[in-house]
C-alpha atoms as a PDB file:
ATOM      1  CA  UNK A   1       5.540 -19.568 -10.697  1.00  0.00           C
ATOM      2  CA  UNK A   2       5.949 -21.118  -7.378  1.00  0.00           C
ATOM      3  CA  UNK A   3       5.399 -24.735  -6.978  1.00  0.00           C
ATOM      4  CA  UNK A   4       4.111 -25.778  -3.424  1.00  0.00           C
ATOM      5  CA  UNK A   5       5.968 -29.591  -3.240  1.00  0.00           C
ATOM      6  CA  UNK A   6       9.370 -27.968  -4.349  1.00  0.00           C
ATOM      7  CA  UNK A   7       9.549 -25.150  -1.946  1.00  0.00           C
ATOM      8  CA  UNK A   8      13.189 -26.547   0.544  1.00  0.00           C
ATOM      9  CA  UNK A   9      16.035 -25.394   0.332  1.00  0.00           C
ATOM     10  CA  UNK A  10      19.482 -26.845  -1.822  1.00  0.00           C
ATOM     11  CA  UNK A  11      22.618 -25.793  -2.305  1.00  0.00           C
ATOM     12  CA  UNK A  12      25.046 -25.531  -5.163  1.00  0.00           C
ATOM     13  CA  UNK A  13      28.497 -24.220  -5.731  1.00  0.00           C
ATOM     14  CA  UNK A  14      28.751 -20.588  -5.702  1.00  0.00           C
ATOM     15  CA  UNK A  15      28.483 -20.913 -10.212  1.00  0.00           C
ATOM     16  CA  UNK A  16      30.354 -17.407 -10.475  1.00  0.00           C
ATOM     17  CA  UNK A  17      33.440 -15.318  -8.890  1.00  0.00           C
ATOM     18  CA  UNK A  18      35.069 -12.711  -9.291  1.00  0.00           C
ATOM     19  CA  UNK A  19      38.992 -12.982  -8.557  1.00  0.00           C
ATOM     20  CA  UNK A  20      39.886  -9.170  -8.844  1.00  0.00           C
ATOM     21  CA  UNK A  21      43.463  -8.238  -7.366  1.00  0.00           C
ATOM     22  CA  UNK A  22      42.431  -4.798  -5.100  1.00  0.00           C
ATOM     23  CA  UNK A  23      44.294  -2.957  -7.274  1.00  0.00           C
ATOM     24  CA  UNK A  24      41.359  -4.172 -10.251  1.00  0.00           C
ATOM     25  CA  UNK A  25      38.993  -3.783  -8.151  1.00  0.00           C
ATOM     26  CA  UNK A  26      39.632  -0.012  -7.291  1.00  0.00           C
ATOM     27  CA  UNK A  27      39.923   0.483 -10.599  1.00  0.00           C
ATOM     28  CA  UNK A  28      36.745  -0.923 -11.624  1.00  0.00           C
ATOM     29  CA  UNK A  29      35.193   0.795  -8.807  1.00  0.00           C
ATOM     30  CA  UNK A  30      36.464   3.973 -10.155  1.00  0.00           C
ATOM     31  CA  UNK A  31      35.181   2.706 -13.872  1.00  0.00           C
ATOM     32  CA  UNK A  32      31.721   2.336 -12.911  1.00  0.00           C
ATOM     33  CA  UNK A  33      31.448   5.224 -10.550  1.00  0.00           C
ATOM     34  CA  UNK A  34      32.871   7.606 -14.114  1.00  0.00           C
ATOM     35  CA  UNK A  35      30.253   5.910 -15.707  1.00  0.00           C
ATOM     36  CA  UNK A  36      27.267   6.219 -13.848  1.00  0.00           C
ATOM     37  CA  UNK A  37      28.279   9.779 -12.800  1.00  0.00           C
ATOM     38  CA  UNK A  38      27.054  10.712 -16.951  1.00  0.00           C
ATOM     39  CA  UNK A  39      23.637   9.810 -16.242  1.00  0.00           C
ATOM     40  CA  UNK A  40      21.391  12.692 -16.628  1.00  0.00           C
ATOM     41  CA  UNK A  41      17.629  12.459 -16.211  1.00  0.00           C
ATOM     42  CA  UNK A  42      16.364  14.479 -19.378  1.00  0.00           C
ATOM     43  CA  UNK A  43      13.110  15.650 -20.792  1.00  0.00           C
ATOM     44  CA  UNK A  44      13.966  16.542 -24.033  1.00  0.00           C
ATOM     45  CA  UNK A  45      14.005  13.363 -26.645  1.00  0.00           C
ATOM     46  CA  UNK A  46      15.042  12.611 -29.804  1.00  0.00           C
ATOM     47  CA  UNK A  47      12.948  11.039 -32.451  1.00  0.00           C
ATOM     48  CA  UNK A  48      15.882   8.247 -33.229  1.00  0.00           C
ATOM     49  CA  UNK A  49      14.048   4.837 -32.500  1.00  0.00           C
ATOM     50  CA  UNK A  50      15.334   2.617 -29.882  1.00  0.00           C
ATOM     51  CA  UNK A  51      15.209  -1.286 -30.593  1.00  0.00           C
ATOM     52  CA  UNK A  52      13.267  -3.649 -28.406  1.00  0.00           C
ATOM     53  CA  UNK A  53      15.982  -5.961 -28.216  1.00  0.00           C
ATOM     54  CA  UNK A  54      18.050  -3.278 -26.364  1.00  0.00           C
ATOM     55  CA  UNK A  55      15.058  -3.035 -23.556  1.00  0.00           C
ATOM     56  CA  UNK A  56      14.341  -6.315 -23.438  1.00  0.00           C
ATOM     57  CA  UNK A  57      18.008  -7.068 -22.101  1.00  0.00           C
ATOM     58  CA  UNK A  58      18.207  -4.195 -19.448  1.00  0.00           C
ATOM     59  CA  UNK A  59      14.483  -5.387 -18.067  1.00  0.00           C
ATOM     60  CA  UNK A  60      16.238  -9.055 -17.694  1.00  0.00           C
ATOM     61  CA  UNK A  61      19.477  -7.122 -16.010  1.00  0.00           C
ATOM     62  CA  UNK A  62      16.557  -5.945 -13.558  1.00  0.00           C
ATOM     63  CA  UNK A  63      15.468  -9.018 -13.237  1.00  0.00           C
ATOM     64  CA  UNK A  64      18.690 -10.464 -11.613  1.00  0.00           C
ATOM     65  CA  UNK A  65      18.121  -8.061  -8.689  1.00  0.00           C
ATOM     66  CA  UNK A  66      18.096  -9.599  -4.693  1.00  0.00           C
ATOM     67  CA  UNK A  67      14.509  -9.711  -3.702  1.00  0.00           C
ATOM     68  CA  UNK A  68      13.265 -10.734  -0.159  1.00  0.00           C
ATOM     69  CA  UNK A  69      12.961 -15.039  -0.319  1.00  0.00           C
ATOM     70  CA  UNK A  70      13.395 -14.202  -3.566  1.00  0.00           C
ATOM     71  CA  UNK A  71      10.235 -14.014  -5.113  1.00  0.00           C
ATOM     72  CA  UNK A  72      11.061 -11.705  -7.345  1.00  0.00           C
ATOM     73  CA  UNK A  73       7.929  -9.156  -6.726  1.00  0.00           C
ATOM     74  CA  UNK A  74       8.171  -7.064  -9.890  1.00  0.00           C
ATOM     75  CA  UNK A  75       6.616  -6.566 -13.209  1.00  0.00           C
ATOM     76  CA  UNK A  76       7.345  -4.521 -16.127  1.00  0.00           C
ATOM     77  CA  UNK A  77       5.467  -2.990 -18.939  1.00  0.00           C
ATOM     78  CA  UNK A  78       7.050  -1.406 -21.945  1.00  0.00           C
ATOM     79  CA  UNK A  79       4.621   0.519 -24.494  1.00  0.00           C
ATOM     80  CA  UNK A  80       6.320   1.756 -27.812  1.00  0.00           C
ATOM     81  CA  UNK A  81       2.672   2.266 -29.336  1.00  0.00           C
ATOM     82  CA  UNK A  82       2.430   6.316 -29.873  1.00  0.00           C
ATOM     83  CA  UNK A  83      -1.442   6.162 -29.172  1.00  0.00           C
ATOM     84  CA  UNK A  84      -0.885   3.903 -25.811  1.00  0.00           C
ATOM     85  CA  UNK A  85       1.954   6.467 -24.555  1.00  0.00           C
ATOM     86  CA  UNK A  86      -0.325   9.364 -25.388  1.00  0.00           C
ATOM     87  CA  UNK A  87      -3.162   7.897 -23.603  1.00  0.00           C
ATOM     88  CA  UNK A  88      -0.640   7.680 -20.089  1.00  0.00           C
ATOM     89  CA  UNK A  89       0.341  11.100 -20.881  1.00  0.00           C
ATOM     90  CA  UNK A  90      -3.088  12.453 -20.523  1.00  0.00           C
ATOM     91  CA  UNK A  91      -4.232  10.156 -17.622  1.00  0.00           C
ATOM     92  CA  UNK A  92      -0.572  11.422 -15.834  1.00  0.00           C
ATOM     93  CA  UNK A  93      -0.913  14.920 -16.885  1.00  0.00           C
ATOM     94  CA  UNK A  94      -4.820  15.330 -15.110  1.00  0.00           C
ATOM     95  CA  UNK A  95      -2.955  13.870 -11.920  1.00  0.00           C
ATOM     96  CA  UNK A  96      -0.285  16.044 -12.220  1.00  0.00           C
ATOM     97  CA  UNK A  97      -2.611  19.252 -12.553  1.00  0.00           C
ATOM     98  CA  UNK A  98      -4.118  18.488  -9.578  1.00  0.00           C
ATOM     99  CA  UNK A  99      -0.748  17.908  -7.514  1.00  0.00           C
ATOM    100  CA  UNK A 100       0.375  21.281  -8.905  1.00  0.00           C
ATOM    101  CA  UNK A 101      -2.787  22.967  -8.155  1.00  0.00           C
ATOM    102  CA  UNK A 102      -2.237  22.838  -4.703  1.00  0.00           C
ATOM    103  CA  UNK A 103      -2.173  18.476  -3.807  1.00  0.00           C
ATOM    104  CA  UNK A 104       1.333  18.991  -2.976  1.00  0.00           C
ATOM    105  CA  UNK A 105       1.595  22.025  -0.481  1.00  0.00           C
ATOM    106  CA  UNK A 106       3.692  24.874  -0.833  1.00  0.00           C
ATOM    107  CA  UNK A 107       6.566  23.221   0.828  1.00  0.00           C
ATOM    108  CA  UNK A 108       6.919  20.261  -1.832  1.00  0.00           C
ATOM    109  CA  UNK A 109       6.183  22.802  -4.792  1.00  0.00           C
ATOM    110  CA  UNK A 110       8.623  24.863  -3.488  1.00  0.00           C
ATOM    111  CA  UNK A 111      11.834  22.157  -3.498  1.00  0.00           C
ATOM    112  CA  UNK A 112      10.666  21.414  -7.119  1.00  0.00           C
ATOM    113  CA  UNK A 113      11.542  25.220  -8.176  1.00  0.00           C
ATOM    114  CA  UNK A 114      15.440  24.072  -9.443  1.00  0.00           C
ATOM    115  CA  UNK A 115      14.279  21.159 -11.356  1.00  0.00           C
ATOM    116  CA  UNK A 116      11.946  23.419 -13.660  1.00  0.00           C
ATOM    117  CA  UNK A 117       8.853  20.519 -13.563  1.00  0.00           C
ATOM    118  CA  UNK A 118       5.003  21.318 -13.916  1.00  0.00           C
ATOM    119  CA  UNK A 119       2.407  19.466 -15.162  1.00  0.00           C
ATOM    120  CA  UNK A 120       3.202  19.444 -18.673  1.00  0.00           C
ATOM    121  CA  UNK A 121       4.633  16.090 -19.805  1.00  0.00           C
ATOM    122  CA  UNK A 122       5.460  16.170 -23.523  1.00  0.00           C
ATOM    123  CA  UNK A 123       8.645  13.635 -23.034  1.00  0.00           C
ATOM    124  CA  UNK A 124       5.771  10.852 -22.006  1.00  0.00           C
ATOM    125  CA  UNK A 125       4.760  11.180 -26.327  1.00  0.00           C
ATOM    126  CA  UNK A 126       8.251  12.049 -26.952  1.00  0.00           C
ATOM    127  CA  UNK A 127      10.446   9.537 -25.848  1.00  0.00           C
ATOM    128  CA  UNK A 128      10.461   5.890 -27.965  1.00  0.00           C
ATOM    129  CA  UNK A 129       9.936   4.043 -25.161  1.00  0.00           C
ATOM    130  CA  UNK A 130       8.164   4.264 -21.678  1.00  0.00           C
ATOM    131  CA  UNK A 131       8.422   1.417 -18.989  1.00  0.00           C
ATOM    132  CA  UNK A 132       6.021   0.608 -16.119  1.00  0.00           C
ATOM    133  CA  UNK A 133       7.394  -0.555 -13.335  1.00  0.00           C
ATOM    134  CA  UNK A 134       4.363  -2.690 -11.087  1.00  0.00           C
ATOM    135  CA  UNK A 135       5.333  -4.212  -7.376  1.00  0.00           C
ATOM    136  CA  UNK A 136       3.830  -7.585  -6.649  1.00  0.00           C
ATOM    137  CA  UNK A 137       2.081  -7.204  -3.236  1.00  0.00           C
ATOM    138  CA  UNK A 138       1.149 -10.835  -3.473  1.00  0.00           C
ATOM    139  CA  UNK A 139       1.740 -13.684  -5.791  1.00  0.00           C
ATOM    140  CA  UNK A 140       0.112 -17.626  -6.889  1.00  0.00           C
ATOM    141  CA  UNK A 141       0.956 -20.797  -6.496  1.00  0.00           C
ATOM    142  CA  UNK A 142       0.418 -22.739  -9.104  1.00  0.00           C
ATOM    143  CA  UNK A 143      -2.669 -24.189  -7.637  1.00  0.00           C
ATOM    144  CA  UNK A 144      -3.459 -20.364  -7.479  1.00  0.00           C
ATOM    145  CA  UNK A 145      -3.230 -20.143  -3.669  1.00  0.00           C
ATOM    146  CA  UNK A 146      -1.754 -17.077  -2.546  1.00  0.00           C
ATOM    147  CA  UNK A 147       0.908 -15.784  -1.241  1.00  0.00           C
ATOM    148  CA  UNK A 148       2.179 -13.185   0.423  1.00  0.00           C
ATOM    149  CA  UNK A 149       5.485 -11.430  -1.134  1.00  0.00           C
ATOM    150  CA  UNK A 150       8.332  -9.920   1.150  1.00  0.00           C
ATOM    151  CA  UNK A 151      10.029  -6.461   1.181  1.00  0.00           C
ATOM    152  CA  UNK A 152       8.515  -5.337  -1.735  1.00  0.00           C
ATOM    153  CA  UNK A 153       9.097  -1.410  -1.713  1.00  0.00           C
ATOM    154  CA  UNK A 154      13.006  -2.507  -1.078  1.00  0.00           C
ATOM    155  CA  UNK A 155      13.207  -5.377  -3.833  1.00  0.00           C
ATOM    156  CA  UNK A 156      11.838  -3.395  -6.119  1.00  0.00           C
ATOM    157  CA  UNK A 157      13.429  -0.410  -6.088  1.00  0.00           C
ATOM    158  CA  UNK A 158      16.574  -2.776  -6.375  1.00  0.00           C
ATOM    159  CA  UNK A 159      15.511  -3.947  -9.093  1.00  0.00           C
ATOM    160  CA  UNK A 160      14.512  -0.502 -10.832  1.00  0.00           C
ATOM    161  CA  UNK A 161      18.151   0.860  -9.972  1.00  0.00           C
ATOM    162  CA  UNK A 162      19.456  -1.832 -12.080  1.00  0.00           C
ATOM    163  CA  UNK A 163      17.062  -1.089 -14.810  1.00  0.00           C
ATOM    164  CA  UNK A 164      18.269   2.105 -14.824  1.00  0.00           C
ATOM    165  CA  UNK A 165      22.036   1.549 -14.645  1.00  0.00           C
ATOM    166  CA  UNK A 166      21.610  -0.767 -17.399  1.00  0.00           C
ATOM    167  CA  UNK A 167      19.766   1.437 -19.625  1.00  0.00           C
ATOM    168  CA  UNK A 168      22.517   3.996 -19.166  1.00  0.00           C
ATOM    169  CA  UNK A 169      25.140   1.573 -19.474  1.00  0.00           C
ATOM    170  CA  UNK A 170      23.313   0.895 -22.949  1.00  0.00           C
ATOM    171  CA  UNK A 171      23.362   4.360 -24.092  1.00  0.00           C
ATOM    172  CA  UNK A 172      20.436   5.618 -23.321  1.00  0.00           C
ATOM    173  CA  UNK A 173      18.825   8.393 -20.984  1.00  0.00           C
ATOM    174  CA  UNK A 174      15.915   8.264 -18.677  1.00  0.00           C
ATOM    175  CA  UNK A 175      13.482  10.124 -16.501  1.00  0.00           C
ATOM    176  CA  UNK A 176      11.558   8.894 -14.171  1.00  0.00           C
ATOM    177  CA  UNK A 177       8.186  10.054 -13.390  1.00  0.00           C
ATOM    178  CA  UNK A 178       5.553   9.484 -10.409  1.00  0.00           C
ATOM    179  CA  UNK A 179       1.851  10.638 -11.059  1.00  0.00           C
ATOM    180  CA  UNK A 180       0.153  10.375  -8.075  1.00  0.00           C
ATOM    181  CA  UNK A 181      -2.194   8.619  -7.545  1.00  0.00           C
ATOM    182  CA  UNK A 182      -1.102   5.747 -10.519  1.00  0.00           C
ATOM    183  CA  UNK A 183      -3.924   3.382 -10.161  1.00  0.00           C
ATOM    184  CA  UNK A 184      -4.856   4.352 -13.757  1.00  0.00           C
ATOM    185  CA  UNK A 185      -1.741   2.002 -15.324  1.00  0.00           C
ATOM    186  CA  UNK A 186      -3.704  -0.968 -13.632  1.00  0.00           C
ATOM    187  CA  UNK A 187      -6.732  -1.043 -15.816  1.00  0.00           C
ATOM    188  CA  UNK A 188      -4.740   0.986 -18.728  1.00  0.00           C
ATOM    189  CA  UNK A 189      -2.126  -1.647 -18.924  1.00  0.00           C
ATOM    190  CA  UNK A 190      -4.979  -4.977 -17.595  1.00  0.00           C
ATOM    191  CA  UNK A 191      -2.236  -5.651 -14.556  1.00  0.00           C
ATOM    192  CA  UNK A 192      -4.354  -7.517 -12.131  1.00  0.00           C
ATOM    193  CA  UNK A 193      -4.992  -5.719  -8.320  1.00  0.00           C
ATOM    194  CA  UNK A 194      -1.824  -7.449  -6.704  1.00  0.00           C
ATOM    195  CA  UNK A 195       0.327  -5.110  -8.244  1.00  0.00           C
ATOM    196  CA  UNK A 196       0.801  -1.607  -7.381  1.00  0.00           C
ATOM    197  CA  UNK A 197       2.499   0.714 -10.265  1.00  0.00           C
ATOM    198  CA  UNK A 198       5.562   2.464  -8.688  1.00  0.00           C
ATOM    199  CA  UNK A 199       7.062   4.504 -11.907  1.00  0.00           C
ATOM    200  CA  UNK A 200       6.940   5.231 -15.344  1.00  0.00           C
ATOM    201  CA  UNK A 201      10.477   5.595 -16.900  1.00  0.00           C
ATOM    202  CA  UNK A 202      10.726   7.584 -20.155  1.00  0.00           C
ATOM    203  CA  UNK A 203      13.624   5.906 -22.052  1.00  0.00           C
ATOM    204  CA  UNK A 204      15.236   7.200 -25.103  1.00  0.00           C
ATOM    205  CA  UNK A 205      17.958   9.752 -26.774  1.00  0.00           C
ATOM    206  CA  UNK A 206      18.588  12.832 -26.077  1.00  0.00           C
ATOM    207  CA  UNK A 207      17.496  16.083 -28.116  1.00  0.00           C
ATOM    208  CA  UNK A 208      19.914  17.826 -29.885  1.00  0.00           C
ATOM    209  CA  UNK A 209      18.703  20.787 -27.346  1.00  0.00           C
ATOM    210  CA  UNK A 210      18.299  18.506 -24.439  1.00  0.00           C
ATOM    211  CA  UNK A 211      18.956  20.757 -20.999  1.00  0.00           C
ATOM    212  CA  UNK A 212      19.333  19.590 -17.777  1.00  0.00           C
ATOM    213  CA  UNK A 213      18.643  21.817 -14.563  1.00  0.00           C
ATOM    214  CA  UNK A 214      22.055  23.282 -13.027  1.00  0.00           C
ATOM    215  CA  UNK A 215      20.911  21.728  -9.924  1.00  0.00           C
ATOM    216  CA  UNK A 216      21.017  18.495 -10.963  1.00  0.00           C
ATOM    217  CA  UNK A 217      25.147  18.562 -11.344  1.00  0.00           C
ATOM    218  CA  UNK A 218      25.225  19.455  -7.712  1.00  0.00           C
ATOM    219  CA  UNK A 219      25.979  16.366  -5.596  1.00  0.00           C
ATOM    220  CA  UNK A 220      26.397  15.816  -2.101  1.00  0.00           C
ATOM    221  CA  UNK A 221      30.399  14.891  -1.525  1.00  0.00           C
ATOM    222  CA  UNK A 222      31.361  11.316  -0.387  1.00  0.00           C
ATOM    223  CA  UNK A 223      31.830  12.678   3.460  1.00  0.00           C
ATOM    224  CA  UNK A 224      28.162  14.142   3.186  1.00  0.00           C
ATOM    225  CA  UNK A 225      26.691  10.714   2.528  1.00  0.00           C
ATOM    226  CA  UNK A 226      29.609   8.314   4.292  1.00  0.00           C
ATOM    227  CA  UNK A 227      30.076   7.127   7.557  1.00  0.00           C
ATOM    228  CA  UNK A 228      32.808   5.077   8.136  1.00  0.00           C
ATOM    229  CA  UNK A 229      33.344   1.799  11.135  1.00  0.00           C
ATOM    230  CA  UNK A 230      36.345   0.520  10.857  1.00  0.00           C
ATOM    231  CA  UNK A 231      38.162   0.801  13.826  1.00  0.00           C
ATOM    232  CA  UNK A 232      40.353   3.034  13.018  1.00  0.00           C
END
């Protein structure tokens, strides 16, 4: 919580460096990129539990993220309770019939063909853990004046990539699902009206049978998404 009187800027030492020949550094760029390339968004879960000591680390990894003036404008909400993750699985599954019904327009339905999605979501009972992440629109003081928060949709979704790399990096899979509307998790989950729910991540094992679409292996190559400046 922000503190009025101590709000002006000080400087320390940078407290952390990295001293990588380039040679390292390619390597560890090639490292992580092999690593992240086995993430898979899957559907199918296992029943094998998943500790909360394991998801309490990879929320503080998200944590660390850049944030505009960095006040940190994120929340998140982990439910292991069966009942509590049913109870979001029926309130997202009634949003989801309606989005399917016609909400999203032929167009949108259309592009979600390949992944094989409708409105039934059995990994939201399935998987051992879901998280909710919130964006702070607005934070307090701790007078309880408010104030407004900066680049929210950007710091946040920051932040939710590094949950997400560091869940995988842990072992686990994910899939990440958007009801819409989500204004349900508010009073579900008592978050106050400040914060705006943006996902909920299933997190968990895979099923012996998990499947993933065939489309989802098919990446755009580095010249598709690159644009290079260098003079050259």
């Amino acid at each position: 919580m922000f503190a009025r009187e101590h709000i002006e800027y000080k400087a320390l030492d940078l407290p952390d460096r990295n001293n990588l020949t380039d040679e390292q550094m390619l390597d560890e760029a090639k490292a992580f990129y092999d690593k992240m390339k086995r993430r898979h968004t899957v559907r199918d879960y296992s029943d094998r539990p998943v500790s909360r000591e394991v998801i309490d680390e990879c929320i503080r990894t998200a944590g660390t993220a850049p944030s505009g003036a960095n006040h940190q404008p994120w929340h998140f909400v982990a439910i292991s309770e069966a009942a509590f993750k049913h109870r979001i699985r029926l309130a997202s599954e009634e949003e989801e019939r309606r989005f399917y019904d016609g909400g999203a327009g032929e167009e949108w339905l259309k592009a979600l063909e390949p992944i094989g999605t409708n409105d039934d979501k059995p990994h939201l009972d399935m998987a051992p853990w879901l998280i909710v992440v919130f964006a702070q629109r607005w934070g307090h003081f701790d007078d309880g004046t408010r104030f407004k928060n900066y680049y929210v949709p950007e710091s946040v979704g920051i932040a939710t990539g590094f949950l997400l790399a560091a869940l995988h990096h842990a072992g686990l899979t994910t899939l990440t699902h958007t009801p819409n509307p989500m204004k349900f998790l508010n009073e579900m989950l008592d978050r106050p009206s400040s914060e705006k729910p943006t996902m909920i991540i299933a997190v968990g094992h895979p099923s012996k049978d998990a499947k993933v679409p065939v489309v989802a292996k098919m990446k755009k190559p580095l010249d598709a998404i690159l644009t290079v400046c260098d003079g050259a």
